[in-house]
Protein backbone atom coordinates (compact mmCIF):
# COMPACT_ATOMS: atom_id res chain seq x y z
CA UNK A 1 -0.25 26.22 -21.80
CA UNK A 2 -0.53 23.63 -24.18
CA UNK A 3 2.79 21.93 -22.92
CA UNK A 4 1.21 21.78 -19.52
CA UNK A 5 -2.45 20.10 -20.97
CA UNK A 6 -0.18 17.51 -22.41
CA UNK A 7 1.30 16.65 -18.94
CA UNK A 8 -1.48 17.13 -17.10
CA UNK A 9 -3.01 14.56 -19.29
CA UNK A 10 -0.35 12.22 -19.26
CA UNK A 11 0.44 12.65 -15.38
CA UNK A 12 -3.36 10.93 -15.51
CA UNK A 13 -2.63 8.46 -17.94
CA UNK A 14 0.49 7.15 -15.86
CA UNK A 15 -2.20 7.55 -13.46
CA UNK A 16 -4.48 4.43 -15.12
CA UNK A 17 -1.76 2.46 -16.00
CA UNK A 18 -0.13 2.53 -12.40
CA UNK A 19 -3.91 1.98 -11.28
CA UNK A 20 -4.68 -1.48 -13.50
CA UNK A 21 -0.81 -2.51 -11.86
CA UNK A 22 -2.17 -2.04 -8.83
CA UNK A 23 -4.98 -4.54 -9.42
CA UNK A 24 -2.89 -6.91 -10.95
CA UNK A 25 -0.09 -6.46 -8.24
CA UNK A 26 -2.73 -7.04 -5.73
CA UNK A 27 -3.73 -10.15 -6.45
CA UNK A 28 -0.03 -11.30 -7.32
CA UNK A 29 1.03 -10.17 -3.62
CA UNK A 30 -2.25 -11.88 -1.82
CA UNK A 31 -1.26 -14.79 -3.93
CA UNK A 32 1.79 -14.75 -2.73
CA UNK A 33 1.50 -13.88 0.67
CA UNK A 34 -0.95 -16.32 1.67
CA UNK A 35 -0.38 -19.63 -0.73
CA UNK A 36 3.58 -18.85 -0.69
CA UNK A 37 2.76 -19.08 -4.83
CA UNK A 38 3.92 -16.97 -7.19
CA UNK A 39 1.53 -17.07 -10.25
CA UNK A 40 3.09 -17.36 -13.73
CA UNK A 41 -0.87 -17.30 -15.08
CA UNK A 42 -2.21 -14.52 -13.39
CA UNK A 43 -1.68 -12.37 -16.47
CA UNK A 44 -3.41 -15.15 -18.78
CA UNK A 45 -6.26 -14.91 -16.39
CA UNK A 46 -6.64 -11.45 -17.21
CA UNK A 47 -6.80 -11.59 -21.15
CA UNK A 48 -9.40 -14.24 -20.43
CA UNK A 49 -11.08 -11.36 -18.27
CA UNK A 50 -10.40 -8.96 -21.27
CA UNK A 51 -12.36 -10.93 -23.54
CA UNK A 52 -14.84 -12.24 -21.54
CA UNK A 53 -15.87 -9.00 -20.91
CA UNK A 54 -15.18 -7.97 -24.76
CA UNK A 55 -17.57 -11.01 -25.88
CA UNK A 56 -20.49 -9.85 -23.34
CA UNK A 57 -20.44 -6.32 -24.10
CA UNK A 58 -20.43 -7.08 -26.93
CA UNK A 59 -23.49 -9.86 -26.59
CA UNK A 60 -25.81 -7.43 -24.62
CA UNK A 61 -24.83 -3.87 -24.94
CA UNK A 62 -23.98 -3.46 -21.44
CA UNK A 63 -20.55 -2.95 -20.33
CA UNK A 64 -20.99 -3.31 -16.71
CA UNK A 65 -22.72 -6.48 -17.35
CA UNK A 66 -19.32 -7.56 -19.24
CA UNK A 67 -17.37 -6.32 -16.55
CA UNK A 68 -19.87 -9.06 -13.88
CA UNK A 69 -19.22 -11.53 -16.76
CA UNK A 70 -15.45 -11.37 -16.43
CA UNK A 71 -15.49 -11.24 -12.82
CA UNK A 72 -16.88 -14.43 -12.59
CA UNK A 73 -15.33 -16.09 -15.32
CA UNK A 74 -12.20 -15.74 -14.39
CA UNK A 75 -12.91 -16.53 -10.99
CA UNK A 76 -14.23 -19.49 -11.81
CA UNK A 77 -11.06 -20.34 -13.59
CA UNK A 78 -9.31 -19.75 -10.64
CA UNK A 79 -11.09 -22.11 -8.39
CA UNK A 80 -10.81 -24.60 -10.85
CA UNK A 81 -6.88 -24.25 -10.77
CA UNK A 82 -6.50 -24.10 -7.31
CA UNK A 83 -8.78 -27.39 -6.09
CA UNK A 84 -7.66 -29.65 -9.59
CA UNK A 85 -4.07 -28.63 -9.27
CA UNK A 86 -2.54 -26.02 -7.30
CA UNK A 87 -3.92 -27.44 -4.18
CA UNK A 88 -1.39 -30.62 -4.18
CA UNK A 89 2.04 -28.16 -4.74
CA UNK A 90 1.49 -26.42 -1.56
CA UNK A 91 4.03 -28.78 0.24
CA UNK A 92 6.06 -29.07 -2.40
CA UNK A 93 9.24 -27.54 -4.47
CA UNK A 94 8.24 -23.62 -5.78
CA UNK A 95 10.21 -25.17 -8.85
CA UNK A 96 7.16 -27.26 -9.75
CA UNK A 97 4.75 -24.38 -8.78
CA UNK A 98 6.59 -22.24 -11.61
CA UNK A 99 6.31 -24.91 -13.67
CA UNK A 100 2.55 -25.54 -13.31
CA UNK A 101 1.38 -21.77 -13.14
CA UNK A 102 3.78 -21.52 -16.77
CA UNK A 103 1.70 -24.38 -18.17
CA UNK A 104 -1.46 -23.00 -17.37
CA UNK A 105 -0.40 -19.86 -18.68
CA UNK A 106 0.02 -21.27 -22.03
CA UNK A 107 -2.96 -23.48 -21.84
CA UNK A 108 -5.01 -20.49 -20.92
CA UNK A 109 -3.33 -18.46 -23.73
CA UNK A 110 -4.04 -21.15 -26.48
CA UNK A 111 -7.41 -21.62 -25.27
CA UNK A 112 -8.24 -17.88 -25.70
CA UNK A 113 -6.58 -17.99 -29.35
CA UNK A 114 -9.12 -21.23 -29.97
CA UNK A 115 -11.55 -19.87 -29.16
CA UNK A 116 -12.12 -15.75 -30.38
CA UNK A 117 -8.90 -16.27 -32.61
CA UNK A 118 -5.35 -14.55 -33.45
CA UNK A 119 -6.57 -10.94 -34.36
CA UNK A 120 -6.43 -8.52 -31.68
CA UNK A 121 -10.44 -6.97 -30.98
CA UNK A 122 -11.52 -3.61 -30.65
CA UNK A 123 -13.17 -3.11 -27.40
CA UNK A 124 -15.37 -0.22 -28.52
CA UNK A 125 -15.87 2.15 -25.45
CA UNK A 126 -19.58 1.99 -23.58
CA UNK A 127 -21.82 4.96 -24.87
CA UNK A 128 -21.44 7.25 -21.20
CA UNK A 129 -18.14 6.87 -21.65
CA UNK A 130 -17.40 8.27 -24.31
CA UNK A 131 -17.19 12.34 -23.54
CA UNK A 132 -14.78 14.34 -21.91
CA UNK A 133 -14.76 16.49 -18.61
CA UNK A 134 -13.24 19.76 -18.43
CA UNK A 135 -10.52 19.72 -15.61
CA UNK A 136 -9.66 23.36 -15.86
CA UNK A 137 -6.17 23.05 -17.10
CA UNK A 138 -7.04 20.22 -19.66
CA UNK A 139 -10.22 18.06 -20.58
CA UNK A 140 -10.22 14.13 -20.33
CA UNK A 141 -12.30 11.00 -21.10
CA UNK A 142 -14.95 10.08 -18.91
CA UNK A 143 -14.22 6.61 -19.16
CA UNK A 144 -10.62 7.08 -18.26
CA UNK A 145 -11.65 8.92 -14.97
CA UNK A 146 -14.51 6.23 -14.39
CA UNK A 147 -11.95 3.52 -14.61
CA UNK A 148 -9.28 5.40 -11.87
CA UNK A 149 -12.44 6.02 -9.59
CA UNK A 150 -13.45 2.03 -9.95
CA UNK A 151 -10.20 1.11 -9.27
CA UNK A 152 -9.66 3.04 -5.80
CA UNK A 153 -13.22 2.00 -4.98
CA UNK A 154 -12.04 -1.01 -5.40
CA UNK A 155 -8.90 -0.88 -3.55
CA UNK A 156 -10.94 0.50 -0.47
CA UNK A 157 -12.81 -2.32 -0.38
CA UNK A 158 -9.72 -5.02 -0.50
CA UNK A 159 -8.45 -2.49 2.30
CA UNK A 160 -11.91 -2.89 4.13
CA UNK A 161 -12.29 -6.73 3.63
CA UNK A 162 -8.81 -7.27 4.47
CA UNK A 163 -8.90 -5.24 7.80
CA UNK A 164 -12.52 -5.00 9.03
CA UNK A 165 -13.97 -8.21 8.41
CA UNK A 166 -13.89 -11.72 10.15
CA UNK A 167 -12.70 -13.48 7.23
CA UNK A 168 -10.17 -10.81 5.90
CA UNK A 169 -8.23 -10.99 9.15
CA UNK A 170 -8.05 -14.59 9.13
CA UNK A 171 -6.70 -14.37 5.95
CA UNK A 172 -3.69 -11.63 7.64
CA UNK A 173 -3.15 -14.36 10.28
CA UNK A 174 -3.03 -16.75 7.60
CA UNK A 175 0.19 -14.96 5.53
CA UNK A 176 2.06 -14.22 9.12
CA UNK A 177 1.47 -17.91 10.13
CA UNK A 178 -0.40 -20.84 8.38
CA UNK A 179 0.81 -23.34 10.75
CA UNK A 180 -0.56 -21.30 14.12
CA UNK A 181 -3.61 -20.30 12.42
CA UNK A 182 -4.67 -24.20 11.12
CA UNK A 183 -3.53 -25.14 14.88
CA UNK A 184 -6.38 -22.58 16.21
CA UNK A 185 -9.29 -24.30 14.33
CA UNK A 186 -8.93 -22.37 11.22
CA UNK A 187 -9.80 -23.86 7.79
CA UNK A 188 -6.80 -22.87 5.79
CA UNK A 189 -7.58 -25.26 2.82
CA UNK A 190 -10.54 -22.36 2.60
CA UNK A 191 -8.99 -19.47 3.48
CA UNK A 192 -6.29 -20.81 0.15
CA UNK A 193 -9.69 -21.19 -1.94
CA UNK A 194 -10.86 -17.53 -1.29
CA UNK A 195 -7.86 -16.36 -1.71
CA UNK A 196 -6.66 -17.71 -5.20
CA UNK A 197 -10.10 -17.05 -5.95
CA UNK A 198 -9.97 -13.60 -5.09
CA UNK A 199 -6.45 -12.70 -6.59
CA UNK A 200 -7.66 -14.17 -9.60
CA UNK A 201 -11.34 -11.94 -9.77
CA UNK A 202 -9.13 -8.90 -9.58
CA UNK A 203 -7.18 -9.89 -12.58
CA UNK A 204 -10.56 -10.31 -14.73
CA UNK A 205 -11.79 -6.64 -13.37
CA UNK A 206 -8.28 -5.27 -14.34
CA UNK A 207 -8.60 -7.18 -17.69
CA UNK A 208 -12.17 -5.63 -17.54
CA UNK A 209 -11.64 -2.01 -17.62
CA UNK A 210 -8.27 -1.69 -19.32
CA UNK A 211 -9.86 -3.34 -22.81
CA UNK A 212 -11.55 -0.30 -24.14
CA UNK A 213 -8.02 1.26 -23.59
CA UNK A 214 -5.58 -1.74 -24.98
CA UNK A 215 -6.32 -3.54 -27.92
CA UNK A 216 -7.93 -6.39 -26.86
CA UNK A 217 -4.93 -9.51 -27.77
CA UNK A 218 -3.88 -12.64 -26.91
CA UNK A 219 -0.66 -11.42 -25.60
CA UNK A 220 -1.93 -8.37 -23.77
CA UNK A 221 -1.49 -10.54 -20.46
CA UNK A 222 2.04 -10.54 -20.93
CA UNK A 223 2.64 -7.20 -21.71
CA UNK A 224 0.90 -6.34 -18.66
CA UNK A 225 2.45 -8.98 -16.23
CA UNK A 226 6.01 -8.98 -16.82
CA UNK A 227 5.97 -4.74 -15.43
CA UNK A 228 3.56 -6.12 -12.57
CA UNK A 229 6.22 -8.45 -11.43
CA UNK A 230 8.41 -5.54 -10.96
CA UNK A 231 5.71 -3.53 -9.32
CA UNK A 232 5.65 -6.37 -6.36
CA UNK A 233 9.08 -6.40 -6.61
CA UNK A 234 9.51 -2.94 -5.72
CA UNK A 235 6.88 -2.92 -3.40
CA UNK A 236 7.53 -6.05 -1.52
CA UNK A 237 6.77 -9.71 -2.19
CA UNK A 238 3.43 -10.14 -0.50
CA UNK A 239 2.96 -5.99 0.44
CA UNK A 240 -0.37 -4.52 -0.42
CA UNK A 241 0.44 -1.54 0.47
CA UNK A 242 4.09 -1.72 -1.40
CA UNK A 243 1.95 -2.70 -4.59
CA UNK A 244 -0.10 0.39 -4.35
CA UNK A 245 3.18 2.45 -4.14
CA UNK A 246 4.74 0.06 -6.76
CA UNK A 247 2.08 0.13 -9.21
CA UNK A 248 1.79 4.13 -8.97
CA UNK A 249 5.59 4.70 -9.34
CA UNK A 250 5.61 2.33 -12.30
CA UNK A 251 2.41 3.59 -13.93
CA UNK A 252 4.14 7.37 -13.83
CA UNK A 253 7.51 5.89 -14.96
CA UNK A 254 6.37 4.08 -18.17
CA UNK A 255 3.93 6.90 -19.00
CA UNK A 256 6.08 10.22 -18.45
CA UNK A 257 9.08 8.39 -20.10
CA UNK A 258 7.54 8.18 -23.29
CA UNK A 259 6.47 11.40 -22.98
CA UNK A 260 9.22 13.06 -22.44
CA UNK A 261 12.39 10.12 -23.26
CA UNK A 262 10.34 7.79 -26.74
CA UNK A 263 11.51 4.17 -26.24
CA UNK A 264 13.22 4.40 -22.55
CA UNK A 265 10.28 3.31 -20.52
CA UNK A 266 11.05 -0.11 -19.74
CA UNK A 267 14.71 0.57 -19.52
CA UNK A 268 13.55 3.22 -16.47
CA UNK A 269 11.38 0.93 -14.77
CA UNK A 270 14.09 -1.51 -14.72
CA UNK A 271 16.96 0.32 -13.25
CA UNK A 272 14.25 1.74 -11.00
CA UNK A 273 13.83 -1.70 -9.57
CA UNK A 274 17.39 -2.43 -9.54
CA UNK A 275 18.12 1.01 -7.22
CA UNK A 276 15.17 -0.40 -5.24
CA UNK A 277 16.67 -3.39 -4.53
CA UNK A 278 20.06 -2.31 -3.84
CA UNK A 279 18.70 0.05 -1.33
CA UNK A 280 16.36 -2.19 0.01
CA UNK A 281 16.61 -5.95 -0.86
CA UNK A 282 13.15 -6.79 0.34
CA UNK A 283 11.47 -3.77 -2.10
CA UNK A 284 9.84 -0.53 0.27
CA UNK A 285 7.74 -2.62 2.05
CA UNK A 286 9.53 -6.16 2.63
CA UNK A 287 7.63 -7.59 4.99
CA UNK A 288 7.13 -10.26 7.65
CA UNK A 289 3.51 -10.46 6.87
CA UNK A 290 1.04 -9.82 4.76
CA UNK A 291 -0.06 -6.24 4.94
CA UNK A 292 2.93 -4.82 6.62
């Protein structure tokens, strides 16, 4: 019994983490399926979520409040990028996107360093969250199961906005075909704004909710990033849906593995990726669109 509370728990855990790689996946893949851009920063812009969030929890007592506060910080940050620099590498060589997305990275990275320091935070958990919740076979946090219902609420709304709205299928037209859908009247110097915007708001929620898990740290973004990548890559550059699948397979992998292998995780995400990609080049869902 006890053996299967401790993989019940863990098959939840893997759960989380697969969940937050979603998010971040997400907003990698509508990055890139839109603005052709594949964002070096993105996990910079959510430690500066992390703490942002950290800092006004911490400020007022509210979590939720923090979790607004990083929301909009970071999307903030993300229109800023996009209009003052990303904007002019649209037409121009991915090698100098890479470049500018890495330099922002490490600007961003500094900056959070400057300002809250080197030491890694404790993000203490909110007061309701605190508890656990009997599950039959095992008990688990409430704040653990709050974050993986967030998250799919969350999800189900990108799904909604992306497919049910005005604005959310100009943004599908948009990843099939920029050039048709500026030729039909579209502003696609917008539909780039909402969308970096956008990709980058879900990387300050992700930041958000996973601090009162990870220690809060300057590096966290990069911990978290680098197995994102590999999520989109097994899902499908610019594939929601592949991200979903990604971030779910990876989240299990990386969890379960150190439950049951200590130390093999990222070895087994790795040569899941490469088996991925020698089956299918383009990842599960390589697509022709966004959305596919």
């Amino acid at each position: 019994m006890v053996a299967v509370e401790q993989l019940g728990v863990q098959i939840f855990n893997g759960l989380i983490l697969g969940l937050i790689f979603v998010l971040i996946a997400s907003g990698l893949s509508l990055i890139f399926g839109v603005l052709g851009v594949i964002n070096f920063a993105h996990g910079d812009l959510l430690v500066v979520g992390t703490y942002s969030a950290w800092a006004a929890s911490k400020a007022t007592g509210s979590f939720f409040l923090g979790v607004a506060v990083a929301t909009v910080v970071v999307a903030a940050i993300g229109l800023l990028i996009e209009r003052s620099m990303l904007q002019f590498t649209y037409t121009r060589s991915p090698i100098l996107q890479f470049l500018l997305t890495l330099g922002i990275a490490e600007i961003l990275r500094e900056g959070v360093q400057i300002i809250w320091g080197r030491q890694n935070k404790i993000f203490q958990l909110p007061d309701w969250g605190t508890g656990s919740v009997d599950l039959v076979l095992f008990s688990y946090p409430v704040y653990r199961l709050f974050v993986i219902a967030v998250t799919l609420i969350i999800l189900l709304g990108l799904y909604l906005f992306l497919n049910r709205t005005d604005i959310g299928i100009v943004i599908r037209a948009a990843s099939r075909d920029r050039d048709m859908t500026g030729a039909l009247g579209v502003n696609v110097e917008r539909v780039f704004i909402i969308v970096f915007v956008l990709g980058a708001a879900l990387a300050g929620i992700a930041g958000a909710l996973i601090g009162p898990i990870r220690s809060v740290s300057p590096t966290l973004g990069v911990d978290l990033l680098i197995p994102s990548f590999v999520v989109v890559i097994i899902g499908g550059l610019g594939s929601l849906r592949g991200s979903i699948i990604g971030g779910l397979i990876v989240g299990q992998i990386l969890v379960l593995s150190s439950f049951f292998f200590s130390g093999f995780g990222r070895v087994l995400v790795f040569a899941s990726m490469a088996v991925v990609l020698l089956l299918r080049p383009r990842g599960l869902y390589g697509r022709e669109g966004m959305f596919d």
